[in-house]
N, C-alpha and C. Protein backbone atom coordinates (compact mmCIF):
# COMPACT_ATOMS: atom_id res chain seq x y z
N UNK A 1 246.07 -5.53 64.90
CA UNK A 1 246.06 -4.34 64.08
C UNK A 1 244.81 -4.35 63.21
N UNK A 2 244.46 -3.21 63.32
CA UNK A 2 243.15 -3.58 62.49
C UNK A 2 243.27 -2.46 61.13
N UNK A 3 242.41 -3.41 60.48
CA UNK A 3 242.58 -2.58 59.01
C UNK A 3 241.71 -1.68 58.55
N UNK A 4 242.42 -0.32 57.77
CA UNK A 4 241.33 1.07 56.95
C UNK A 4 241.08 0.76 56.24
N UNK A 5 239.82 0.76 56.45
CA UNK A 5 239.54 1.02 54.56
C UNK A 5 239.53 2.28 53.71
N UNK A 6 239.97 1.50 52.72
CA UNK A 6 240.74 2.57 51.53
C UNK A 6 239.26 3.59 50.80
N UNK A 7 239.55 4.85 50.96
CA UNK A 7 238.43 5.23 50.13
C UNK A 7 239.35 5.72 48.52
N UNK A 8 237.77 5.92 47.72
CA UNK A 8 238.18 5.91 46.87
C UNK A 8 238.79 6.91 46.06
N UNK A 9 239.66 6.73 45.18
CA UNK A 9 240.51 7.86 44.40
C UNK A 9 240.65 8.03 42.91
N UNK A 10 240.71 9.20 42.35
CA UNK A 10 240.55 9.54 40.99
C UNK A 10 242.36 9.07 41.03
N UNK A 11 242.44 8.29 40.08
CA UNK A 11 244.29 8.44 39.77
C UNK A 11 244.73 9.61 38.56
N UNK A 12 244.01 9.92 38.07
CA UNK A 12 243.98 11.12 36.87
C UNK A 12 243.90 12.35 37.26
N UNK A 13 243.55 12.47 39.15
CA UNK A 13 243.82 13.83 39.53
C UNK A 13 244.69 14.39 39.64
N UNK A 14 246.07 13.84 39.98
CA UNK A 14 247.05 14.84 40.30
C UNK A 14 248.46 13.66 39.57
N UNK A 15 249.50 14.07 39.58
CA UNK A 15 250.40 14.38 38.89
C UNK A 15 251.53 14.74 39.71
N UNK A 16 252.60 14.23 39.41
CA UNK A 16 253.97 14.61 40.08
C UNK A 16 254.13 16.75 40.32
N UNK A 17 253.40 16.89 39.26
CA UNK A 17 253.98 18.39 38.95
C UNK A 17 252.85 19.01 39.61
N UNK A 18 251.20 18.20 39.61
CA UNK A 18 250.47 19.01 40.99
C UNK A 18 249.14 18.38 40.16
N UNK A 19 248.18 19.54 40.53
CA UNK A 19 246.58 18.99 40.02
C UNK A 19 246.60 18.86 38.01
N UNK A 20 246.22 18.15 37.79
CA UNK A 20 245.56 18.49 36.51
C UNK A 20 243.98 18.75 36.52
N UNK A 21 244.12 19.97 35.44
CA UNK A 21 242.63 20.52 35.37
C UNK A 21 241.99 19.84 33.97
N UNK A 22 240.55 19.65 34.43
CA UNK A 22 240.31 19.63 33.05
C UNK A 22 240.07 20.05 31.99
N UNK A 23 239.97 19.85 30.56
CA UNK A 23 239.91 20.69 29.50
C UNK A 23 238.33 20.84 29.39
N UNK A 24 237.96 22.20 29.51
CA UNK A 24 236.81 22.75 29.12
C UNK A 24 235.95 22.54 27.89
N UNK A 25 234.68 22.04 27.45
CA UNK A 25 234.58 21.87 26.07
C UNK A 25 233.76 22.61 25.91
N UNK A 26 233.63 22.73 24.20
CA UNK A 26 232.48 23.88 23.96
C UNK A 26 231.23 24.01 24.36
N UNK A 27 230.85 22.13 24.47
CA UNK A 27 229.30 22.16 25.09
C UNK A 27 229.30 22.95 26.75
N UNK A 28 230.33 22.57 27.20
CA UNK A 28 230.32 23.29 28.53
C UNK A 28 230.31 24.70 28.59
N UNK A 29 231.01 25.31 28.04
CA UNK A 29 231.03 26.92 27.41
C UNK A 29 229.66 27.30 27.12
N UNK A 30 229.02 26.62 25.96
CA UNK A 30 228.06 27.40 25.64
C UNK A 30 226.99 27.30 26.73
N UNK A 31 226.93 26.13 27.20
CA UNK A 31 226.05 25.93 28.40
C UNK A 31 226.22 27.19 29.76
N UNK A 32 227.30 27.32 30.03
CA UNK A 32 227.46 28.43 31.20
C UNK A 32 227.10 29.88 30.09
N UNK A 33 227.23 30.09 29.36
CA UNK A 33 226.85 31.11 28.50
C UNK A 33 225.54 31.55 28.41
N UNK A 34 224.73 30.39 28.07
CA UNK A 34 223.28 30.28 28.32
C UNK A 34 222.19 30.47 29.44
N UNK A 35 223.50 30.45 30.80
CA UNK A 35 222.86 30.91 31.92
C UNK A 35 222.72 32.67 32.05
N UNK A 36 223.24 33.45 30.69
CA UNK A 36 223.23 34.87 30.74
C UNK A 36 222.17 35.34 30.25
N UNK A 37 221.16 35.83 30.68
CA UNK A 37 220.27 36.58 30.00
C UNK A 37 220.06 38.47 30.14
N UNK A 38 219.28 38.34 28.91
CA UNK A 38 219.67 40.24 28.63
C UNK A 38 218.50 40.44 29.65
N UNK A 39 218.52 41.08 30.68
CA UNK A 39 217.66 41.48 31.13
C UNK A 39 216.62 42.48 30.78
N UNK A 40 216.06 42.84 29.39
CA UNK A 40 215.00 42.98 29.23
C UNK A 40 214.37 41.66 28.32
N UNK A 41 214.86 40.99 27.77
CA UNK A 41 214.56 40.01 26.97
C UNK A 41 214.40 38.74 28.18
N UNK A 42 213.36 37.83 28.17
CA UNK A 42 213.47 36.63 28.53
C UNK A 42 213.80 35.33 27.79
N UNK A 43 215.03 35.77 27.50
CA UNK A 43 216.08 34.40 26.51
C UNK A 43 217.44 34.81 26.69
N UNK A 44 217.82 33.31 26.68
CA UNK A 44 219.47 33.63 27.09
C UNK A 44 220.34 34.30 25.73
N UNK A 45 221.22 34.78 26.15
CA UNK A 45 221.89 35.85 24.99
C UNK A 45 222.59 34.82 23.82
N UNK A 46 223.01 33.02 23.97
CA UNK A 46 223.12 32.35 23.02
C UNK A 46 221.75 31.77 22.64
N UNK A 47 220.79 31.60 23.07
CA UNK A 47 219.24 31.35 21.95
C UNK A 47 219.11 32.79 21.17
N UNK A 48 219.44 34.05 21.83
CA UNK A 48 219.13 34.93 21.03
C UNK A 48 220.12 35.58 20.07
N UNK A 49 220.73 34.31 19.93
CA UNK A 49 222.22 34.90 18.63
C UNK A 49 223.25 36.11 19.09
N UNK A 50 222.99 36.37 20.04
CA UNK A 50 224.74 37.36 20.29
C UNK A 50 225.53 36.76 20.86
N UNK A 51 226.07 35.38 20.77
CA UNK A 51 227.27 34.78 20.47
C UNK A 51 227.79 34.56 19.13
N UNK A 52 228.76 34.79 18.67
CA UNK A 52 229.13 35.28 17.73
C UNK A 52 230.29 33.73 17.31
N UNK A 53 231.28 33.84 18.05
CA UNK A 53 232.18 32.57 18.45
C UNK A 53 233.08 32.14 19.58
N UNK A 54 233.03 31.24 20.06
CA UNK A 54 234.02 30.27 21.15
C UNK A 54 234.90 30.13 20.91
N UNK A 55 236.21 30.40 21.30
CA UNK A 55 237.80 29.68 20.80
C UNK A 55 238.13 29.22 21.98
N UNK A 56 239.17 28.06 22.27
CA UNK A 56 239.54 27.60 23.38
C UNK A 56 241.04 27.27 22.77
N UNK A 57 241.92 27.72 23.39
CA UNK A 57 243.29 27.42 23.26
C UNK A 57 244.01 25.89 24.29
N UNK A 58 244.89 25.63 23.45
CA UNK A 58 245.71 24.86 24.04
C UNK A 58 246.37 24.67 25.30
N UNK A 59 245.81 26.42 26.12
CA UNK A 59 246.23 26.06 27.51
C UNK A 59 244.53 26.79 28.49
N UNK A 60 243.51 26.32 27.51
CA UNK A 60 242.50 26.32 28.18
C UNK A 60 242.43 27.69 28.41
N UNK A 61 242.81 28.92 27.26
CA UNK A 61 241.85 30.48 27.65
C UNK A 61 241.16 30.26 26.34
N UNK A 62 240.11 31.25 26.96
CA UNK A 62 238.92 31.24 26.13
C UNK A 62 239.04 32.61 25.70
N UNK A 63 237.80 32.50 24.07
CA UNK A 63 237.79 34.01 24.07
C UNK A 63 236.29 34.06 23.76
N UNK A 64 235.72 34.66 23.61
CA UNK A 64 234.32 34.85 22.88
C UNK A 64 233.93 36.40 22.52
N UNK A 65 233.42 35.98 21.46
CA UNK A 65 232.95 37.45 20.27
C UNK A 65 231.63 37.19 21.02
N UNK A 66 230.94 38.40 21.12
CA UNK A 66 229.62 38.34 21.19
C UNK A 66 228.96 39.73 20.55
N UNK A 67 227.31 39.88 20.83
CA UNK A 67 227.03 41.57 19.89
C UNK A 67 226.29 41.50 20.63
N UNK A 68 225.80 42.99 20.50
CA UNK A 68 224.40 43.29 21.64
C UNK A 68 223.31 43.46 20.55
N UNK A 69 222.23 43.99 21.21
CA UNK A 69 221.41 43.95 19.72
C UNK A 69 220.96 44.99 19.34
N UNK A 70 221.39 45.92 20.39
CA UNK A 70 222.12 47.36 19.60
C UNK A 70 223.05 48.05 20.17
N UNK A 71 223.69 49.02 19.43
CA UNK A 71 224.56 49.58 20.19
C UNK A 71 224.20 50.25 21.29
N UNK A 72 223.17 50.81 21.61
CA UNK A 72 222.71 51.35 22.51
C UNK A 72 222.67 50.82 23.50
N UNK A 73 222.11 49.35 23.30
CA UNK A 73 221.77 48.38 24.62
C UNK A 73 222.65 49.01 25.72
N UNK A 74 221.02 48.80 27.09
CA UNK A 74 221.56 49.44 28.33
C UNK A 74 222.58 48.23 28.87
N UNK A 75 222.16 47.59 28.77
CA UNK A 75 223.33 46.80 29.23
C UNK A 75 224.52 46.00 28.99
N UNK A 76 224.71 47.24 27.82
CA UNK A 76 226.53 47.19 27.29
C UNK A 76 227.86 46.89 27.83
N UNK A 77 227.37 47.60 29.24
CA UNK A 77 229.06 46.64 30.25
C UNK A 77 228.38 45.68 30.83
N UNK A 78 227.34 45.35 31.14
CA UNK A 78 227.04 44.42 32.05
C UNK A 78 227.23 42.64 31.19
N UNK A 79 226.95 42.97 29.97
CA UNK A 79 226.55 41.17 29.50
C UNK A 79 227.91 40.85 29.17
N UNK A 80 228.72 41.88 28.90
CA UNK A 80 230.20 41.03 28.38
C UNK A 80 230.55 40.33 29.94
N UNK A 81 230.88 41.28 31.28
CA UNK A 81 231.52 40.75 32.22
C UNK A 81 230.50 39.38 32.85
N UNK A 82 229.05 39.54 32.72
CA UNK A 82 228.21 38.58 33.06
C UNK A 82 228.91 37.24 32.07
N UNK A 83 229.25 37.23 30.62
CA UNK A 83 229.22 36.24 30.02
C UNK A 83 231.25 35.87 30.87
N UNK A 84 231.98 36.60 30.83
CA UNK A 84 233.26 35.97 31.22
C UNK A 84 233.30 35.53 32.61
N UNK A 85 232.44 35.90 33.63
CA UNK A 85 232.11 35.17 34.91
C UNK A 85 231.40 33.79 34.54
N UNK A 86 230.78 33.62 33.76
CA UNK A 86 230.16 32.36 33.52
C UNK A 86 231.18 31.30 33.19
N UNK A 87 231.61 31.64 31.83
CA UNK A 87 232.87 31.26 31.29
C UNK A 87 233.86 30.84 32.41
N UNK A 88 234.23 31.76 33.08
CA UNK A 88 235.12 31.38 34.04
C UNK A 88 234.60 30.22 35.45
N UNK A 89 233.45 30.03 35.52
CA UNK A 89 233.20 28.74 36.21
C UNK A 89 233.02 27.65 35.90
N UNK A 90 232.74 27.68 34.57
CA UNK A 90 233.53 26.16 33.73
C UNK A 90 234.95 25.94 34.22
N UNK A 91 234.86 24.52 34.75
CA UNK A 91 235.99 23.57 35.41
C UNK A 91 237.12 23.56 33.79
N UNK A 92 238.46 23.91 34.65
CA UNK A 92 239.48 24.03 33.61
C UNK A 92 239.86 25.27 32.44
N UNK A 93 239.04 26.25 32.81
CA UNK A 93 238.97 27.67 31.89
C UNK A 93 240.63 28.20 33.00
N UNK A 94 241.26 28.61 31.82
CA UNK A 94 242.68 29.32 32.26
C UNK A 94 242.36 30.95 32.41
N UNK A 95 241.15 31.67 31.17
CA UNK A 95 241.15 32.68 31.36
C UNK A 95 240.13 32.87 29.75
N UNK A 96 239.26 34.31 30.30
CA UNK A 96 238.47 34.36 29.56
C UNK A 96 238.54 36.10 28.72
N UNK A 97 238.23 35.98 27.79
CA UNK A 97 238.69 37.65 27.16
C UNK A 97 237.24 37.30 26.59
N UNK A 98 236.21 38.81 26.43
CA UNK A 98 235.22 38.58 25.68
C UNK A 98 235.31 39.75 24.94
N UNK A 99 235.28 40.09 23.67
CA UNK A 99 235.07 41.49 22.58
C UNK A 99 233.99 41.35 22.21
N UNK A 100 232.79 42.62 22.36
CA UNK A 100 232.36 42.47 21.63
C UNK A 100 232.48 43.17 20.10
N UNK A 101 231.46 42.99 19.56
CA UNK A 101 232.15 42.82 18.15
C UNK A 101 230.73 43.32 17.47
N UNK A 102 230.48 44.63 15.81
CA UNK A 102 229.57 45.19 15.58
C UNK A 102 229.04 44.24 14.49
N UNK A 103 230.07 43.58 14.00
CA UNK A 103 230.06 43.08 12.68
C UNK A 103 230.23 41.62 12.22
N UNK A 104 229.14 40.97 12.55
CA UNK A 104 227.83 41.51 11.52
C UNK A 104 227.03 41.99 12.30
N UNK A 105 226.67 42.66 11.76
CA UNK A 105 225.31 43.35 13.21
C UNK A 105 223.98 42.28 13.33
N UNK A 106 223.56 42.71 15.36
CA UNK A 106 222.48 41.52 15.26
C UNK A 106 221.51 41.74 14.15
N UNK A 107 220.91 40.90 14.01
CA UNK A 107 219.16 40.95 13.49
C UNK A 107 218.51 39.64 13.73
N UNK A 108 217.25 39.57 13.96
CA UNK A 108 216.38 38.76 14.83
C UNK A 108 216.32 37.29 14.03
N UNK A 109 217.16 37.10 12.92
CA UNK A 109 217.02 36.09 12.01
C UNK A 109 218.00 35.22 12.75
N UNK A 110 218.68 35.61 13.46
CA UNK A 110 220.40 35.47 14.40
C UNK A 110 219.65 34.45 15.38
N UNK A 111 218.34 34.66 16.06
CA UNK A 111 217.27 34.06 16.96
C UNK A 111 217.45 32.56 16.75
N UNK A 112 217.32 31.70 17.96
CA UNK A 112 216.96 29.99 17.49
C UNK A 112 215.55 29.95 17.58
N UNK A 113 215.07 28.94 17.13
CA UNK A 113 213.40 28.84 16.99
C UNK A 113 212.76 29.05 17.93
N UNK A 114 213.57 28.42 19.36
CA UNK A 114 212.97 28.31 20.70
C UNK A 114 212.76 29.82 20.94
N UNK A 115 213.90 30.95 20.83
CA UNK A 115 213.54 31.90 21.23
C UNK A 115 212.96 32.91 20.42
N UNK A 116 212.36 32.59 18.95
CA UNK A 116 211.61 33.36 18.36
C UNK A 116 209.82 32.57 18.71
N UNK A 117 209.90 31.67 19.51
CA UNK A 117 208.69 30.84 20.43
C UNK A 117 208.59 31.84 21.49
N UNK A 118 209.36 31.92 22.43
CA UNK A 118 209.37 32.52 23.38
C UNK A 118 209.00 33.86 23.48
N UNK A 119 209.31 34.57 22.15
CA UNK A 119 209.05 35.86 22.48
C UNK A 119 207.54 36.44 21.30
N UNK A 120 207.75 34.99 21.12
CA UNK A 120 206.16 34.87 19.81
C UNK A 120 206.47 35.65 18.50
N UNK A 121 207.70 35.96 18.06
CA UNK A 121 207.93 35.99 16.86
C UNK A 121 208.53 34.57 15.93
N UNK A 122 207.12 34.15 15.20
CA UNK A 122 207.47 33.26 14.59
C UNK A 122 207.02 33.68 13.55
């Protein structure tokens, strides 16, 4: 009889009751977030301050506030559903709701350094 060899196994994957997922963290969040950019701006919409805030609940849904940087912005439906598709490919997201939100309104002070570099307002 000859012998298999055993490959190897996560024991933390699964569970009598089925898979466990993992818990999503904020660095992961903001990171898939960061892959959104406003398409007239070349900076992602968290260097350019319209993330507002992250919540993550106890059964892994998310929510996020975000603002545009005006109301006008043409692409008012597009960045909320762009940012909850992101959101939602973070490993362990149950579900993602995004509002945006007027208040406080943007202003360019909202900017991280990198992207007041980027767009040469320093």
């Amino acid at each position: 009889m000859s012998e298999v060899p055993l490959l190897a196994t996560t024991v933390s994957t699964w569970t009598p009751d089925g898979e466990v997922n993992p818990t999503p963290t904020e660095d992961a969040l903001l990171a898939a977030i960061a892959t959104v950019y406003d398409p007239e701006i070349p900076v992602n919409i968290y260097e350019l301050g319209l993330i507002y805030a992250v919540e993550i609940d106890d059964a892994n849904n998310v929510k996020v506030e975000m603002t545009l940087t005006a109301p006008g912005c043409p692409s008012a439906q597009e960045l909320p559903v762009q940012v909850q598709d992101a959101v939602m490919a973070v490993p362990g997201v149950t579900s993602c709701q995004v509002d945006t939100v007027w208040d406080p309104p943007w202003d360019p002070s909202r900017m991280t350094e990198d992207a007041r570099l980027a767009l040469n307002m320093f």
